[in-house]
Protein backbone atom coordinates (compact mmCIF):
# COMPACT_ATOMS: atom_id res chain seq x y z
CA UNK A 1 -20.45 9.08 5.32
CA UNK A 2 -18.78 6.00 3.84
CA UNK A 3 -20.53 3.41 1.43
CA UNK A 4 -20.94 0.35 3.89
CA UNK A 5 -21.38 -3.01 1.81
CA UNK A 6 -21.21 -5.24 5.07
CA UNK A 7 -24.73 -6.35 7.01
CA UNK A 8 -24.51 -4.49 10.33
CA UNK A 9 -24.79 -8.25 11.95
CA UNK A 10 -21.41 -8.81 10.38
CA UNK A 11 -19.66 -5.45 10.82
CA UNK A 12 -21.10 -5.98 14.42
CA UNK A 13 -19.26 -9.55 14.73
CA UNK A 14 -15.82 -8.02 13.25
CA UNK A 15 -15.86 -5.06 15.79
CA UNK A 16 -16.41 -7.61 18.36
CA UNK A 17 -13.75 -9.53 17.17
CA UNK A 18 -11.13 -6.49 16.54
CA UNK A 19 -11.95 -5.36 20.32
CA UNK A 20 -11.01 -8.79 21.32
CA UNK A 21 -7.63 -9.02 19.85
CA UNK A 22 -4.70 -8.18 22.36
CA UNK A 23 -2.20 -5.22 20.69
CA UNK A 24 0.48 -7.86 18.89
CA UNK A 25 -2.39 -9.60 17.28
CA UNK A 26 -3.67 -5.99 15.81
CA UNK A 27 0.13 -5.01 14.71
CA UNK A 28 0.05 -8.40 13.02
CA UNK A 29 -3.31 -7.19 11.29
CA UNK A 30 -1.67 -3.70 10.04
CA UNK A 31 1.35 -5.40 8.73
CA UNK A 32 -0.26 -8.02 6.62
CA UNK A 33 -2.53 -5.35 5.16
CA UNK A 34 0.76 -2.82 4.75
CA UNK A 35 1.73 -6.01 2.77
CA UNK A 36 -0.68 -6.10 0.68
CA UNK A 37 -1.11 -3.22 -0.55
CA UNK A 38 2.72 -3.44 -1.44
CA UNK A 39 2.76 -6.41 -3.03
CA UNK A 40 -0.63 -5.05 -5.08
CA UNK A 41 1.01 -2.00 -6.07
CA UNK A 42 4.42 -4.19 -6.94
CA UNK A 43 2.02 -5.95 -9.11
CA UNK A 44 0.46 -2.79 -11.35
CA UNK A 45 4.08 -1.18 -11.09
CA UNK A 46 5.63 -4.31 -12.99
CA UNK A 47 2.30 -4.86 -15.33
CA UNK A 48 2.93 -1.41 -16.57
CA UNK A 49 6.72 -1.06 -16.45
CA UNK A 50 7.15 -5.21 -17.79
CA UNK A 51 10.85 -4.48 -18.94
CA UNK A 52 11.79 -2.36 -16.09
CA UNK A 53 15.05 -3.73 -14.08
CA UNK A 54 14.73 -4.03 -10.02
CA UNK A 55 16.22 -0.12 -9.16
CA UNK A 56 13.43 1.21 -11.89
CA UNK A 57 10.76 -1.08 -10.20
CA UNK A 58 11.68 0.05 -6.72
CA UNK A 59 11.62 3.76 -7.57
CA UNK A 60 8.21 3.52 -9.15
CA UNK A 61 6.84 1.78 -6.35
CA UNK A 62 8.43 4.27 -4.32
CA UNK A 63 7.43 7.64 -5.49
CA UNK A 64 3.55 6.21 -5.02
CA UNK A 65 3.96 7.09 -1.30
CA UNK A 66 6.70 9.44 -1.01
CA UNK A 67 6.31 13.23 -1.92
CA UNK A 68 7.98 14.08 -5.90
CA UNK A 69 10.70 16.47 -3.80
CA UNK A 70 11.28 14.13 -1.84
CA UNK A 71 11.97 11.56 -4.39
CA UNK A 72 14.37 13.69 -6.73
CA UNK A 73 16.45 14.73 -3.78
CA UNK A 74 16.44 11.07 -2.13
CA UNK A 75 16.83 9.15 -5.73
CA UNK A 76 17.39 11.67 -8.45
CA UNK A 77 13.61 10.24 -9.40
CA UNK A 78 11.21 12.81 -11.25
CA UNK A 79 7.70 11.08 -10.99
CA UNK A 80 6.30 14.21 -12.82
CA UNK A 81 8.99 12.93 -15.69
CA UNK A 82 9.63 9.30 -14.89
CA UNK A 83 5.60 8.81 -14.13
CA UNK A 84 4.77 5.81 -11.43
């Protein structure tokens, strides 16, 4: 079971309000989070990597969702050499 920090009164209200929502209001939901979580991993990738250029950048941010075979055939990127 998963750590719930919300009051069940609230996680009640949110359900309620998720079920509400028609399907292109939900997509809109998933995309904004996708972008998120891009733009916070953008973020750590150029607080660690401050004088990489925009290729290095990209390929960091990259191989944190794609597979490291995938990423050396795809970009001739090594994460297990290059790191993240």
């Amino acid at each position: 079971m998963l750590p719930n920090d919300t009051h069940a009164k609230i996680e009640a209200l949110l359900i309620e309000g998720y079920r509400r929502m028609d399907a292109g209001e939900k997509m809109a939901r998933v995309v904004a989070l996708s972008r998120a979580v891009q733009e916070l991993g953008l973020a750590d990738v150029r607080r660690a990597h401050p004088h990489a250029d925009a290729r290095e950048t990209a390929l960091r941010l990259a191989s944190r969702r794609l597979d490291p075979e995938t990423m050396r055939r795809a970009f001739g990127w090594d994460p297990t050499i290059e790191g993240f």
